[in-house]
N, C-alpha and C. Protein backbone atom coordinates (compact mmCIF):
# COMPACT_ATOMS: atom_id res chain seq x y z
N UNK A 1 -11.33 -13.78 4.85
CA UNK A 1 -12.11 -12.62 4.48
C UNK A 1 -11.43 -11.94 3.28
N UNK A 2 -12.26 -11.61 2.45
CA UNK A 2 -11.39 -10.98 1.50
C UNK A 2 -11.10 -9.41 1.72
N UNK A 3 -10.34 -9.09 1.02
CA UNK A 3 -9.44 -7.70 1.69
C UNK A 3 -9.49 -6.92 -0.10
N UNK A 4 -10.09 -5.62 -0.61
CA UNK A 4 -10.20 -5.22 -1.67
C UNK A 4 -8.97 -4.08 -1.74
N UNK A 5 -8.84 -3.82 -2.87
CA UNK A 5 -8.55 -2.84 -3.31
C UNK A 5 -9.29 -1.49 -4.13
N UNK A 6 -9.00 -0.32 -4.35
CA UNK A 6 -9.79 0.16 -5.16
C UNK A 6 -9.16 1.28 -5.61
N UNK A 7 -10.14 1.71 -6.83
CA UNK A 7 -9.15 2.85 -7.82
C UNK A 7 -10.56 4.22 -7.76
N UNK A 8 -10.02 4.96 -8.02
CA UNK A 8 -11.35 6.06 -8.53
C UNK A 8 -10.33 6.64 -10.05
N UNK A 9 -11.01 6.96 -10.38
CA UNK A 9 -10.80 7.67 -11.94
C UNK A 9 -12.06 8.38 -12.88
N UNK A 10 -11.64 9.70 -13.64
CA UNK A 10 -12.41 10.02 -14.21
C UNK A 10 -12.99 9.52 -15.33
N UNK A 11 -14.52 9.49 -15.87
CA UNK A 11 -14.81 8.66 -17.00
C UNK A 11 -14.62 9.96 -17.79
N UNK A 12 -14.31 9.80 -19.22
CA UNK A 12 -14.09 10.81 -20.36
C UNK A 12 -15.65 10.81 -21.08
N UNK A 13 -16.00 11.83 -21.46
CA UNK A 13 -17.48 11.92 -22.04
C UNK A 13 -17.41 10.95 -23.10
N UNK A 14 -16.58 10.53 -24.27
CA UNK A 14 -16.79 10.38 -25.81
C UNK A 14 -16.58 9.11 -24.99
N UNK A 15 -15.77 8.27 -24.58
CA UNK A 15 -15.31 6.80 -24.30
C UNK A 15 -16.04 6.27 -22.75
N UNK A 16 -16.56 6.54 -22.20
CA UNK A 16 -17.14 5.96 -20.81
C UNK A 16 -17.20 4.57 -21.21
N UNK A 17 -17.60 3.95 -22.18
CA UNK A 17 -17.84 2.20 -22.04
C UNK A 17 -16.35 1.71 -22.12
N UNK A 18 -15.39 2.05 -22.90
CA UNK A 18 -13.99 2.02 -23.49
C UNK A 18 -13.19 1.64 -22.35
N UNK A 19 -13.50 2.70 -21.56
CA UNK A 19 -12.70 2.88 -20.08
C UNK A 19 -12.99 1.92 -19.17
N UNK A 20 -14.34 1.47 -19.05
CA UNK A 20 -15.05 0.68 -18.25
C UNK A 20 -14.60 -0.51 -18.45
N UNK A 21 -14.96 -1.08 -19.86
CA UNK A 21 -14.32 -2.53 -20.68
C UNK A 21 -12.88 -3.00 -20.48
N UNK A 22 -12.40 -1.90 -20.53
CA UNK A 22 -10.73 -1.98 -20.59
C UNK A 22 -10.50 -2.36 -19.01
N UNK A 23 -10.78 -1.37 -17.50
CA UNK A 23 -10.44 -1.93 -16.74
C UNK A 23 -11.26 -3.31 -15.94
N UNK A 24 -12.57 -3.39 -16.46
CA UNK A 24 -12.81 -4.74 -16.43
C UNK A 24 -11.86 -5.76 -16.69
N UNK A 25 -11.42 -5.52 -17.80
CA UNK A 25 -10.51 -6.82 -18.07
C UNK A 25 -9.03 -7.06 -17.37
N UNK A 26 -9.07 -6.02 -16.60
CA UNK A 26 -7.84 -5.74 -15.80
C UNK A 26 -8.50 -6.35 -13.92
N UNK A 27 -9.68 -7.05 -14.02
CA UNK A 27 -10.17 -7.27 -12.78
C UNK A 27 -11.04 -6.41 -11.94
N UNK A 28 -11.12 -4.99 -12.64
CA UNK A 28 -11.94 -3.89 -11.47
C UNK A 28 -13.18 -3.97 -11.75
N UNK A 29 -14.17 -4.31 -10.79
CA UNK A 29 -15.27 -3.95 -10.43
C UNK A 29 -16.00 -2.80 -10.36
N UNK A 30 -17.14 -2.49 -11.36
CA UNK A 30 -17.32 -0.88 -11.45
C UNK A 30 -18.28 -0.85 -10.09
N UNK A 31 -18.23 0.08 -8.73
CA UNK A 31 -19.12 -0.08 -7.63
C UNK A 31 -19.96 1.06 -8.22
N UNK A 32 -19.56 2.57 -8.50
CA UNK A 32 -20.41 3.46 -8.52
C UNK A 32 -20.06 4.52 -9.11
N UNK A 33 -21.15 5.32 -10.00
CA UNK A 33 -20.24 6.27 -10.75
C UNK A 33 -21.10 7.43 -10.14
N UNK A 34 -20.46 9.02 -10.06
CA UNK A 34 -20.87 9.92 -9.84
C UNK A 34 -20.14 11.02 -10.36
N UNK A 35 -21.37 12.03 -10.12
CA UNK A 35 -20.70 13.21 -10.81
C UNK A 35 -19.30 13.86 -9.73
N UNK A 36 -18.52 14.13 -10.39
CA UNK A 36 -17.54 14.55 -9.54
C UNK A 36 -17.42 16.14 -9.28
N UNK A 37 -16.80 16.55 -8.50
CA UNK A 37 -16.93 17.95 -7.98
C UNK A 37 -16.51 19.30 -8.67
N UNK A 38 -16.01 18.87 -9.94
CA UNK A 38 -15.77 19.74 -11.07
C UNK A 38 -16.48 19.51 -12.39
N UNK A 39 -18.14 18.44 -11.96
CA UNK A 39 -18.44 17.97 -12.69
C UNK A 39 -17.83 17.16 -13.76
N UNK A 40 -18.86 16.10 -15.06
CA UNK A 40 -18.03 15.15 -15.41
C UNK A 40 -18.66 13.76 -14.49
N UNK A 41 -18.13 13.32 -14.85
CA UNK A 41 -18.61 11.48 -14.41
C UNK A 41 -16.64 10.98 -13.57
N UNK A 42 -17.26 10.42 -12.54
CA UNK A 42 -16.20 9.34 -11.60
C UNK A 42 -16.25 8.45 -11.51
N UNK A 43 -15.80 7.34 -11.69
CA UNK A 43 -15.95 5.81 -11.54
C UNK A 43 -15.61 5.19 -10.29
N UNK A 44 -15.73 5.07 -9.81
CA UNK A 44 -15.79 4.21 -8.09
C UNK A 44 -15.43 2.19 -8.48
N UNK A 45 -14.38 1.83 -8.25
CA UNK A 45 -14.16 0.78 -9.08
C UNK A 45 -13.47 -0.45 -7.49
N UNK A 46 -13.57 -1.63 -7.29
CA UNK A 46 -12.78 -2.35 -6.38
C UNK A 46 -12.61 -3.54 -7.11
N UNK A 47 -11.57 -4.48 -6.49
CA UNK A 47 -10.75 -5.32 -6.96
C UNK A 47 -10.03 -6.36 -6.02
N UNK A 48 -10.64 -7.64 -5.76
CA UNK A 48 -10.07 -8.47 -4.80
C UNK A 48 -8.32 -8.04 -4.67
N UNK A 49 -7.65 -7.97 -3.41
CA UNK A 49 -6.20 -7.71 -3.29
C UNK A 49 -5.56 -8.56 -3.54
N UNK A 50 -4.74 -9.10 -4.14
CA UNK A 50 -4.01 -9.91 -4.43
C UNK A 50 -2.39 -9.90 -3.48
N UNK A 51 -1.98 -11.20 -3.74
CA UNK A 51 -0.15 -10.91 -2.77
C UNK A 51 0.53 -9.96 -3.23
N UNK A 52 0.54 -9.68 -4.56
CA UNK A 52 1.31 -8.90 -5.38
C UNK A 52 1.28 -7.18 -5.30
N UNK A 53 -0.33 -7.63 -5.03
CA UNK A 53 -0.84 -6.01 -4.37
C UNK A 53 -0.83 -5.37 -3.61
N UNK A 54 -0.44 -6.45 -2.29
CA UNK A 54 -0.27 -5.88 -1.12
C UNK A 54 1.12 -5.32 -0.72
C-alpha cells in the first residue's frame, strides 16, 4: 500500500504557477488549493513516502 506524505504551503499572488512547477519537479502532487484563513491561496500538495522520508 502506498503510504504518502504531504506539505501545505502558501501560494504567493504574482508566482502561483512558479511555485507549483518548481515543487512538481520535486515529486509533489498538487491535491487542492484553498483560500486560507487569513485569506490568499494554500496549496494542499502529497507525495509517495519514500525510505529516506520516513
Amino acid at each position: 500500500m502506498t503510504q504518502w506524505e504531504y506539505f501545505i504551503t502558501p501560494l504567493p499572488l504574482h508566482t502561483p504557477g512558479v511555485v507549483l512547477n518548481n515543487l512538481g519537479k520535486m515529486g509533489w502532487e498538487l491535491v487542492q488549493v484553498m483560500t486560507g484563513p487569513e485569506g490568499g491561496s494554500v496549496a494542499y500538495l502529497k507525495r509517495p513516502l519514500t525510505a529516506e522520508g520516513e
